[in-house]
Protein backbone atom coordinates (compact mmCIF):
# COMPACT_ATOMS: atom_id res chain seq x y z
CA UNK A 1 -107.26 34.23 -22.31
CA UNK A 2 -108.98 37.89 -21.89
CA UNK A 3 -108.30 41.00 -20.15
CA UNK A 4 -110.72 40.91 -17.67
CA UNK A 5 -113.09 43.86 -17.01
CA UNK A 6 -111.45 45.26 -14.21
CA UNK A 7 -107.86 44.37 -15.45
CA UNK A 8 -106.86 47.86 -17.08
CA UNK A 9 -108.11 49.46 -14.02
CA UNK A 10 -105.82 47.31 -11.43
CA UNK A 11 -102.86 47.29 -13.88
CA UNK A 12 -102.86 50.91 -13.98
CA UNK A 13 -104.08 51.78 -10.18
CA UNK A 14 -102.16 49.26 -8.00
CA UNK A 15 -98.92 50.65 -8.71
CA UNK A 16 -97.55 52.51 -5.87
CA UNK A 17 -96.05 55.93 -6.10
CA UNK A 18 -92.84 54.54 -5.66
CA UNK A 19 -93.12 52.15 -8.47
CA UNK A 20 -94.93 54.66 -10.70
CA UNK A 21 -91.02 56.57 -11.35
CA UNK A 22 -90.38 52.99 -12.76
CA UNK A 23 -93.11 51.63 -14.84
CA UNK A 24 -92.03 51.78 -17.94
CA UNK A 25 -89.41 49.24 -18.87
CA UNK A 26 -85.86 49.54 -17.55
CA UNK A 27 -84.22 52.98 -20.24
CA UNK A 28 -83.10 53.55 -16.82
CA UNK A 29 -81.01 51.08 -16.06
CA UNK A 30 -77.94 52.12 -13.72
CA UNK A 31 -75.71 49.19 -15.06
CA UNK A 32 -74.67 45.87 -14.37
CA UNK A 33 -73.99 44.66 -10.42
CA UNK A 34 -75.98 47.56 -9.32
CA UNK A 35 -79.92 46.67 -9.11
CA UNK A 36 -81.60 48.72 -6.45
CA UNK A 37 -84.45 45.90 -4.74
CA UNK A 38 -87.78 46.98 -3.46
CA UNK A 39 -86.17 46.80 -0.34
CA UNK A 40 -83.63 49.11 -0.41
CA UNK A 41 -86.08 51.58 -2.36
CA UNK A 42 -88.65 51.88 0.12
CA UNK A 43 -85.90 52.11 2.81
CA UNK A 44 -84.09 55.05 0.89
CA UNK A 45 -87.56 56.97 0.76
CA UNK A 46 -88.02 56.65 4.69
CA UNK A 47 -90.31 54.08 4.87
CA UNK A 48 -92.88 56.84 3.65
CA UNK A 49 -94.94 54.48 1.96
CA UNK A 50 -95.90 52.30 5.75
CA UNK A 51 -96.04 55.91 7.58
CA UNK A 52 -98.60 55.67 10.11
CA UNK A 53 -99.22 51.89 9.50
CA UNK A 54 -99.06 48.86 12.09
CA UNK A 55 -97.20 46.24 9.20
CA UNK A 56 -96.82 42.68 8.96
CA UNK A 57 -94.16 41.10 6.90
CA UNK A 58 -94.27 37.92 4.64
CA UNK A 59 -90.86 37.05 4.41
CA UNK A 60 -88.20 34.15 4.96
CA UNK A 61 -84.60 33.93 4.70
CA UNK A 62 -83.89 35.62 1.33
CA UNK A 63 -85.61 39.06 2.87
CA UNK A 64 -82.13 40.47 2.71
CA UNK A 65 -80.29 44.28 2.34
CA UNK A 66 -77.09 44.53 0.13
CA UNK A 67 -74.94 43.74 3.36
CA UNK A 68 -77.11 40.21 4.41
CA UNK A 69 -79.39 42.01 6.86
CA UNK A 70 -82.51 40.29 7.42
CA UNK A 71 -85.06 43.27 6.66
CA UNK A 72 -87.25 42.11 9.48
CA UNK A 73 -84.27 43.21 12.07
CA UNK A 74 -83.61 46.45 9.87
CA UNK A 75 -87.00 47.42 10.18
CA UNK A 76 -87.22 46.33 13.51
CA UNK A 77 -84.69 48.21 14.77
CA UNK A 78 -86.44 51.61 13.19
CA UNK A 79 -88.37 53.93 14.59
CA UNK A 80 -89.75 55.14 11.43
CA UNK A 81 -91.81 51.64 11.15
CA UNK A 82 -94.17 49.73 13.31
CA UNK A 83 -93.70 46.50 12.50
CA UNK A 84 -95.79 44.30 14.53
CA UNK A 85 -95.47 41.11 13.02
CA UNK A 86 -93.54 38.55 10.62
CA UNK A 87 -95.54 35.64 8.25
CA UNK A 88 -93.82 32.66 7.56
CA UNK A 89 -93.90 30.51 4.15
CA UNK A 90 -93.25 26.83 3.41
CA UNK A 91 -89.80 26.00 5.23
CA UNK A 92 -89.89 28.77 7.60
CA UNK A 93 -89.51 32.26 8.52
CA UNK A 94 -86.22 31.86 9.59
CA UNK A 95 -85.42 28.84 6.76
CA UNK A 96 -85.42 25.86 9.14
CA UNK A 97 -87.78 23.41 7.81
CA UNK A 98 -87.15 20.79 4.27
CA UNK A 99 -89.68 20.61 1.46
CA UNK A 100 -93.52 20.17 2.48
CA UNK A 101 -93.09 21.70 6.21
CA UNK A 102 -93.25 24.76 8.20
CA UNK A 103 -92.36 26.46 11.63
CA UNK A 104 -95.32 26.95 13.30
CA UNK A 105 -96.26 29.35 14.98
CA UNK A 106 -93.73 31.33 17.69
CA UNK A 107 -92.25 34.08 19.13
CA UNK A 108 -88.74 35.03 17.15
CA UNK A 109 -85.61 35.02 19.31
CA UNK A 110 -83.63 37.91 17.81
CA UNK A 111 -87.06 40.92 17.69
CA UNK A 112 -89.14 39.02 20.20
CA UNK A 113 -92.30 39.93 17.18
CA UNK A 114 -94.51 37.26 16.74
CA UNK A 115 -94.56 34.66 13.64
CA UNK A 116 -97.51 33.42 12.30
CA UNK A 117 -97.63 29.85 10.10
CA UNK A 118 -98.57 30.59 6.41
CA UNK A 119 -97.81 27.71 4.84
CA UNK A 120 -101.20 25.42 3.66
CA UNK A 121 -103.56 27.92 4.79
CA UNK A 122 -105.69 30.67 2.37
CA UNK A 123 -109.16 31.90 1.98
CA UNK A 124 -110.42 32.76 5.41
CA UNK A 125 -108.78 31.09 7.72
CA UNK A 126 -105.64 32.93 6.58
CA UNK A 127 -107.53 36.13 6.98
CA UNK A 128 -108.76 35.51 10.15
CA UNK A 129 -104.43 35.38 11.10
CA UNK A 130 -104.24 38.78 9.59
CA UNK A 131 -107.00 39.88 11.41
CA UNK A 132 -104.90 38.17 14.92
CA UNK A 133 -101.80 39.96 14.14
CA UNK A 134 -103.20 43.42 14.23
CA UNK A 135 -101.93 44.70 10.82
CA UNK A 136 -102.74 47.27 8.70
CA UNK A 137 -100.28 46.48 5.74
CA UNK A 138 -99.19 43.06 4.99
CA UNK A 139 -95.58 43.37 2.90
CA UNK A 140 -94.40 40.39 1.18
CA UNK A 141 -90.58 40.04 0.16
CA UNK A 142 -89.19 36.62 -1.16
CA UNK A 143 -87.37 35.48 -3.84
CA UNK A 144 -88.76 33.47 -6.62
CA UNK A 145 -87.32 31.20 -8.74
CA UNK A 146 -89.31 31.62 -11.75
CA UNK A 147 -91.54 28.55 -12.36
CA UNK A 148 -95.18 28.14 -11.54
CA UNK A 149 -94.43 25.24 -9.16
CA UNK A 150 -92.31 27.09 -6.83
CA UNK A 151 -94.33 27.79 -3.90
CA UNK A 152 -93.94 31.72 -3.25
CA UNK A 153 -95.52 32.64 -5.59
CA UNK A 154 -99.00 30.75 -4.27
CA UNK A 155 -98.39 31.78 -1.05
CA UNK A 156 -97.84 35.69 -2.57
CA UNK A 157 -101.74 34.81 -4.32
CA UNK A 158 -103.13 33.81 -1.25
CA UNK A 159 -102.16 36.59 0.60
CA UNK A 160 -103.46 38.73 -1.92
CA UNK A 161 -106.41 37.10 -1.37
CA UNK A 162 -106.81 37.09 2.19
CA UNK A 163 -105.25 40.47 2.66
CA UNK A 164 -108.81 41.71 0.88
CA UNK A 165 -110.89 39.84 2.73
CA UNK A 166 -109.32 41.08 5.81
CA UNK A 167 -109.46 44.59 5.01
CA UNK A 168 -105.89 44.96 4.81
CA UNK A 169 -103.50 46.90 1.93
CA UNK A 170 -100.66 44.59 0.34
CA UNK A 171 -97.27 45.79 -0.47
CA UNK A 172 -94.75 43.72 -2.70
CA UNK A 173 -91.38 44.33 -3.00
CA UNK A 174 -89.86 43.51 -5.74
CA UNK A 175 -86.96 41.39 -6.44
CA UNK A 176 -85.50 39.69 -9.81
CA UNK A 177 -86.51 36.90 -11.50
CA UNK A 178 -83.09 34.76 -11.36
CA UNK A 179 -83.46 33.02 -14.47
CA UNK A 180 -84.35 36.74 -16.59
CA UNK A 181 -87.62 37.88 -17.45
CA UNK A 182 -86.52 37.31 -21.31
CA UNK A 183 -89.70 34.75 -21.95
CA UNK A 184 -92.41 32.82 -20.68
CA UNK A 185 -92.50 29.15 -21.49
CA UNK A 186 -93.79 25.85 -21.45
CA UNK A 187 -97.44 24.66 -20.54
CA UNK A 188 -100.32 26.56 -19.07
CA UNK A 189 -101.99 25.16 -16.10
CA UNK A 190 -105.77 23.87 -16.90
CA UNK A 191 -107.47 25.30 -13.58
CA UNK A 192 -108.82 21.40 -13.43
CA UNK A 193 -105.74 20.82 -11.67
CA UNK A 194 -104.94 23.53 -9.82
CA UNK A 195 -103.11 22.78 -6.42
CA UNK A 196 -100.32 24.94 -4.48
CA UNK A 197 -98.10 24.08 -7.26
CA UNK A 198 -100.30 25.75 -9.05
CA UNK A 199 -103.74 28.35 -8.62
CA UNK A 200 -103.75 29.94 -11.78
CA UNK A 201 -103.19 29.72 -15.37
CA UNK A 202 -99.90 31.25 -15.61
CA UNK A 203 -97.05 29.42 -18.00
CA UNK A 204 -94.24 26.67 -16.35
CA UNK A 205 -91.92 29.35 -16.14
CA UNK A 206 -93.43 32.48 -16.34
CA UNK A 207 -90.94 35.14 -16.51
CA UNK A 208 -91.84 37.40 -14.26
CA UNK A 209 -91.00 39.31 -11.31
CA UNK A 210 -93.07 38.85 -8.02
CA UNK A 211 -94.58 42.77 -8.48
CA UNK A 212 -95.55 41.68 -12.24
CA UNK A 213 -96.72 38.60 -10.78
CA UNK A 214 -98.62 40.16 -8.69
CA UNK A 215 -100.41 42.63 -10.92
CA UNK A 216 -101.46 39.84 -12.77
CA UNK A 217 -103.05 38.12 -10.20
CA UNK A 218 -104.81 41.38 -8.80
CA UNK A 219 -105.75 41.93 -12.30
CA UNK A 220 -106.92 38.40 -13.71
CA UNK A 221 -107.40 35.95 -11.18
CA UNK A 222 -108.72 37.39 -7.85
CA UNK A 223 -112.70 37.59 -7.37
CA UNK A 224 -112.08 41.43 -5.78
CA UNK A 225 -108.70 43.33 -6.17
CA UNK A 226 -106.71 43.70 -2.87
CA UNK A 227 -105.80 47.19 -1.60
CA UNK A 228 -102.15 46.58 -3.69
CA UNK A 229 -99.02 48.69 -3.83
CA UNK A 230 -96.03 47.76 -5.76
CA UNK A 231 -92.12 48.86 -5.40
CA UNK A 232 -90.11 48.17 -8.06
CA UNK A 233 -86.37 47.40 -8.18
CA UNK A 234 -84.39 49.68 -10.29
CA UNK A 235 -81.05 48.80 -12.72
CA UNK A 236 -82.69 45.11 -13.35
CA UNK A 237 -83.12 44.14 -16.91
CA UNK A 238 -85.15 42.16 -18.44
CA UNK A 239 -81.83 40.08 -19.47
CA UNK A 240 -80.23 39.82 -16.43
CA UNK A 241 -79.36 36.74 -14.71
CA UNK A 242 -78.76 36.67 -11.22
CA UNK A 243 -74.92 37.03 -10.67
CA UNK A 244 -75.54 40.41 -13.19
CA UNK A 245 -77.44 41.73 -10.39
CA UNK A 246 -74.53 42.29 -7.59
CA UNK A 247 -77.11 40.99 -5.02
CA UNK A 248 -75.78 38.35 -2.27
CA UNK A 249 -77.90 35.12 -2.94
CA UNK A 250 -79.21 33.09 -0.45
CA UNK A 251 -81.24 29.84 -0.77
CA UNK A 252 -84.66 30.45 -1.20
CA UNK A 253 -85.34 26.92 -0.15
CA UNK A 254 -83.03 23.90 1.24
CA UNK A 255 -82.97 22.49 -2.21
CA UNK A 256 -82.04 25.25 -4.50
CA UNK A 257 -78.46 26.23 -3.30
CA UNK A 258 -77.45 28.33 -6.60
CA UNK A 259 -79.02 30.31 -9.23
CA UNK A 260 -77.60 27.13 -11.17
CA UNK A 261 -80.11 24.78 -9.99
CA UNK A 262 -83.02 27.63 -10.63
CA UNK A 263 -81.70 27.80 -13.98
CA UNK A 264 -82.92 24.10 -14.70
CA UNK A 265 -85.67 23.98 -11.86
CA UNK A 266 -88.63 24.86 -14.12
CA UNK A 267 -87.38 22.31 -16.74
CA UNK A 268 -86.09 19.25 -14.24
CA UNK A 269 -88.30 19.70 -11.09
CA UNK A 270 -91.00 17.07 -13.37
CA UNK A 271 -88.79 14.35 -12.20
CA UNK A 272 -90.70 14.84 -9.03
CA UNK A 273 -93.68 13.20 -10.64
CA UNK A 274 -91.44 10.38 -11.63
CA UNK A 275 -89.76 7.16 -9.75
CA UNK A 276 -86.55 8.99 -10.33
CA UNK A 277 -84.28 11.50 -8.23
CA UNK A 278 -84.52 14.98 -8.94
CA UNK A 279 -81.29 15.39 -6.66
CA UNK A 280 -82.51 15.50 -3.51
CA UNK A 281 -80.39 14.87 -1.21
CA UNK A 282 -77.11 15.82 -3.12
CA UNK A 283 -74.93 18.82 -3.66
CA UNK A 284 -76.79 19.23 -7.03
CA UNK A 285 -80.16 19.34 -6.64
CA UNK A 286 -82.41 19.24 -9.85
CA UNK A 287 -78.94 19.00 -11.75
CA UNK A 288 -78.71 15.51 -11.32
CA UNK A 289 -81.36 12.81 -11.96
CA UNK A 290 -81.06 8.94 -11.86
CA UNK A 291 -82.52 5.84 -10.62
CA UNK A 292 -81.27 2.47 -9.84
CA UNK A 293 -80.77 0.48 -13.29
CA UNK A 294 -79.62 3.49 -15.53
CA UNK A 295 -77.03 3.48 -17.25
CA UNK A 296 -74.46 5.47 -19.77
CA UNK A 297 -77.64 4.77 -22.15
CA UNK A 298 -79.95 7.65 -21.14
CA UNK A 299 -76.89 10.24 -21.37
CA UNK A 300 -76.37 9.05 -24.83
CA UNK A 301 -80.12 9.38 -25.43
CA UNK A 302 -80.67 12.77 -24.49
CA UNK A 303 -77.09 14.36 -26.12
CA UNK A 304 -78.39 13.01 -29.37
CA UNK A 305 -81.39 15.31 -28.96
CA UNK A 306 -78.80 18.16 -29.56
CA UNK A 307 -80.29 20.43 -27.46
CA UNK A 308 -79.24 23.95 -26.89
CA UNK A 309 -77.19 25.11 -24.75
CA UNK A 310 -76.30 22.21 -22.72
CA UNK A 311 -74.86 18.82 -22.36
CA UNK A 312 -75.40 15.95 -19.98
CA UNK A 313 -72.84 13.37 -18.70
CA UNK A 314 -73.42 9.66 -17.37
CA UNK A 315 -73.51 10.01 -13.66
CA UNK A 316 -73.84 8.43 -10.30
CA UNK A 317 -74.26 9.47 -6.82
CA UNK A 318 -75.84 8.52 -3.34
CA UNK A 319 -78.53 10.70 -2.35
CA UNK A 320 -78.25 11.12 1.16
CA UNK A 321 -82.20 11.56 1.72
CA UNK A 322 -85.37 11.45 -0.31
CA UNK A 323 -85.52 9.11 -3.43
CA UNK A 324 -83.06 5.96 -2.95
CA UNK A 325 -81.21 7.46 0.30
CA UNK A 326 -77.88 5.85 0.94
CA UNK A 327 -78.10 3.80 -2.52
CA UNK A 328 -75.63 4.65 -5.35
CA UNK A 329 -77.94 5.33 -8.23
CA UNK A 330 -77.33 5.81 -12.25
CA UNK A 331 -78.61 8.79 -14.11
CA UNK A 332 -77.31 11.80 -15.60
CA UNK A 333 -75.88 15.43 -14.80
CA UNK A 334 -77.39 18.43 -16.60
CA UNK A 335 -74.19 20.89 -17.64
CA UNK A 336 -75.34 24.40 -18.86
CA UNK A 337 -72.43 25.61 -21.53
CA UNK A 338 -74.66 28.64 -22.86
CA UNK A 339 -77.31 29.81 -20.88
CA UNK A 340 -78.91 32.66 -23.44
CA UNK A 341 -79.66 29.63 -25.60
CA UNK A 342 -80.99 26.96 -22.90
CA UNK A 343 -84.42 26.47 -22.83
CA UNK A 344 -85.57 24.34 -19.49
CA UNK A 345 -88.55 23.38 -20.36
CA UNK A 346 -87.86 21.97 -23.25
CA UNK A 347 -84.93 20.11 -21.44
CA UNK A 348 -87.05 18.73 -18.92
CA UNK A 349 -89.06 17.38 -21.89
CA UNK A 350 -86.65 15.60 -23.43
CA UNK A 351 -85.22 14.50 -20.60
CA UNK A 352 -88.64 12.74 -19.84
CA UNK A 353 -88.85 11.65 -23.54
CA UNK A 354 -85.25 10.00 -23.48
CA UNK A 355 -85.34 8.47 -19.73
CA UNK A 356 -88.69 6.88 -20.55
CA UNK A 357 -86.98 5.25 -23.75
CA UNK A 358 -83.98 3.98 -22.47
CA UNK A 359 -84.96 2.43 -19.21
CA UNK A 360 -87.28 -0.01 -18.91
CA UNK A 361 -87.90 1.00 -15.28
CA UNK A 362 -89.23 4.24 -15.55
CA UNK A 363 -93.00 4.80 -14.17
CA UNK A 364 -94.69 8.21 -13.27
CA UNK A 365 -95.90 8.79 -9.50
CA UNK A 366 -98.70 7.09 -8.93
CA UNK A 367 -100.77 9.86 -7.99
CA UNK A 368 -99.65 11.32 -11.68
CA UNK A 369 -98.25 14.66 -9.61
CA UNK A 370 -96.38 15.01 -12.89
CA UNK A 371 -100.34 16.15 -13.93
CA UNK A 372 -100.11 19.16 -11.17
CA UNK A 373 -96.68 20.09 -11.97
CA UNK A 374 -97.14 20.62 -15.36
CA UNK A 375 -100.73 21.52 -15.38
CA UNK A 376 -102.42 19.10 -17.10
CA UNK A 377 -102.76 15.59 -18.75
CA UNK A 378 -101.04 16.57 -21.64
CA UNK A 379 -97.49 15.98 -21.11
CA UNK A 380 -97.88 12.61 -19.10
CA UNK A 381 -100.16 10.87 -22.23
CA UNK A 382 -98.33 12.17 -24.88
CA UNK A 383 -95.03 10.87 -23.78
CA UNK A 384 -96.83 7.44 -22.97
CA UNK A 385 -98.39 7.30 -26.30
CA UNK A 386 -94.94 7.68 -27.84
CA UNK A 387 -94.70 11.59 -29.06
CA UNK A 388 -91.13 13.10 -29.15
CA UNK A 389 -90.06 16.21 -27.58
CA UNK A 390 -91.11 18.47 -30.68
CA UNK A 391 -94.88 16.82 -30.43
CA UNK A 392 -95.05 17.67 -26.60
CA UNK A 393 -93.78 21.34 -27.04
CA UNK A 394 -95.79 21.96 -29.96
CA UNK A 395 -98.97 21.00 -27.83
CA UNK A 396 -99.05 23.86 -25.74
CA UNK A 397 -98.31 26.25 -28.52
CA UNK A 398 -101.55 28.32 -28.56
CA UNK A 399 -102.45 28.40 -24.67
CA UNK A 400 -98.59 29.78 -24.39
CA UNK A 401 -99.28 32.34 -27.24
CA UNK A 402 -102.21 33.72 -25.26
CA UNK A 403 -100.22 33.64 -21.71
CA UNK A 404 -97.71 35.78 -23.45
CA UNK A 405 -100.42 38.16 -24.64
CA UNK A 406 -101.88 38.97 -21.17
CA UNK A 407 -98.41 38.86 -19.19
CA UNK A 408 -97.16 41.66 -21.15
CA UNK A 409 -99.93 44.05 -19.75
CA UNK A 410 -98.36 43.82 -16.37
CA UNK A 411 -94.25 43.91 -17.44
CA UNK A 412 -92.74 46.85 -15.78
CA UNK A 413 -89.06 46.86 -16.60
């Protein structure tokens, strides 16, 4: 994986002037419980970087100030910005649709502004909603959960992307990855099987930020750069997980209640392309996994793996929707005991490895989604032809090495 010939160029010229005082990584830092978002940065400078603007925002329920203020009825409320209109991602705007839906479009209760349906639509057509809305600046503020699969992130890409074919600048304000920025890992996607899980060749859990992320994508993977501005959060380090930050967490989606569960989402969300639970449906989402027939067996399977930083133990529960809703089910729980030294990826792996050893039951989705979630063919044939976690990891050594190479152009804390 190259630089591409206009990726110096973006990396150094989309950076806004607020995010310019933070660029290079975080000697700054003001301390522990005290990161500053993009937010509440652009906010203390007056809004001076939308002066003049009519602004759209691409937002949902974690678009929050310090004190759990939707910014959408901060801004609202302020003279000093003209925001005309408010872009809603998978499950919602406002956070009121599951997995795989949206809210349509509508008029919001609380501003009375206008919310258009992002969710499923790019190129184009999306464009052509910009265009509706009447914006100058499209501003997109979400929180990510760190792995390729989670949707934001595609949605922040095609934005990107429609933003420039609309005419229109892009602003991203920045918030922390919740899982640290320490290191990207696990498989890069083979554009062969690129989906909305997925656009671009960027690594399972790719240790970013969304401003990084997006420098990377205005840099590497869109045909013409959009009009991009960045503002970075300040006091975030590379290191931090989420309760270091001081910042009030809420859900980014119905099924990731915790920064727990996105600690082991980019590792355990593969069970998704299995015939087992990934959790849905219980208080532990992506922490517990099971199926009807396991036993105490696969828990004993995957402890004897020894794996860092965490231990599982035999469990059952009733998922109350999705996978085997209303049945009690056998599986295990996923307990984190060190999280500097857990790696989910390579739990997720072994995980796979072990469950498709010790029960005769287990099958991949038929539509091998477990190929789109992890990018490839790789994983699923490997495992079926017998290789052990070390084999799998090891096969996505080199693409990772050259991920690693290119992401660090864009790092800015």
């Amino acid at each position: 994986m190259s630089l591409s010939r206009r990726g110096l160029l973006a990396a150094g010229g989309a950076v806004g002037a607020l995010a310019a005082t933070s660029a290079t990584p975080a000697a700054a830092h003001t301390g522990r419980g005290r990161v500053r978002t993009g937010f509440e940065r652009l906010a203390a400078d007056g809004y001076a970087l939308l002066a003049g603007e009519r602004v759209g925002v691409v937002t949902n329920p974690t678009g929050i100030t310090r004190d759990v203020r939707h910014i959408v009825d901060v801004m609202h409320a302020d003279d000093r910005v003209n925001l005309v209109a408010v872009f809603g991602p998978e499950h919602g705007f406002r956070g009121t649709a599951q997995a795989g839906g949206s809210e349509g479009r509508y008029d919001d209760p609380a501003t009375g502004l206008p919310v258009y349906d992002t969710y499923l639509k790019s190129g184009r057509p999306l464009a052509d909603i910009f265009t509706a809305s009447g914006v100058d600046t499209v501003v997109f503020d979400i929180q990510d959960a760190g792995a390729r699969f989670y949707t934001y992130i595609w949605t922040l890409f095609d934005c990107m992307q429609a933003a420039e074919l609309a005419g229109k600048r892009f602003v991203v304000l920045d918030r922390p990855n919740p899982v640290t920025g320490r290191a990207a890992l696990g498989p890069v996607l083979d554009k062969a099987f690129a989906t909305f899980v997925g656009r671009e060749p960027i690594a399972q859990a790719h240790g970013m930020t969304v401003a990084e992320l997006a420098l990377l994508f205005n840099a590497e993977f869109l045909t013409r750069p959009v009009a991009l501005e960045t503002v970075t959060m300040t006091g975030w380090r590379r290191s931090d997980f989420y309760d270091e930050t001081g910042l009030p967490w809420v859900p980014p989606s119905p099924n990731m209640p915790t920064p727990d569960t996105a600690l082991v989402y980019s590792g355990t969300c593969l069970f998704e392309g299995t015939n087992l639970s990934e959790g849905r449906g219980t208080t532990r989402p992506f922490e517990l996994l099971g199926a009807e027939g396991v036993d105490r067996r696969w828990a004993e399977a995957v402890n004897a793996t020894d794996l860092p930083g965490v231990r599982f133990r035999e469990a059952y529960f009733a998922p109350t929707f999705s996978k085997f809703q209303g049945r009690t089910i056998g599986g295990v729980q996923l307990l984190v005991h060190d999280r500097e030294s857990f790696d989910p990826v390579r739990t997720g792996i072994a995980l796979l490895v072990t469950a498709k050893r010790s029960w005769s039951g287990f099958a991949w989705r038929a539509d091998n989604w477990i190929d789109k979630l992890t990018g490839s063919t790789k994983v699923r044939t490997l495992i079926d032809a017998g290789a052990d976690t070390d084999e799998v990891v090891g096969a996505w050594r080199d693409e990772l090495a050259a991920f690693r190479a290119v992401r660090r152009r864009y790092l800015r804390y």
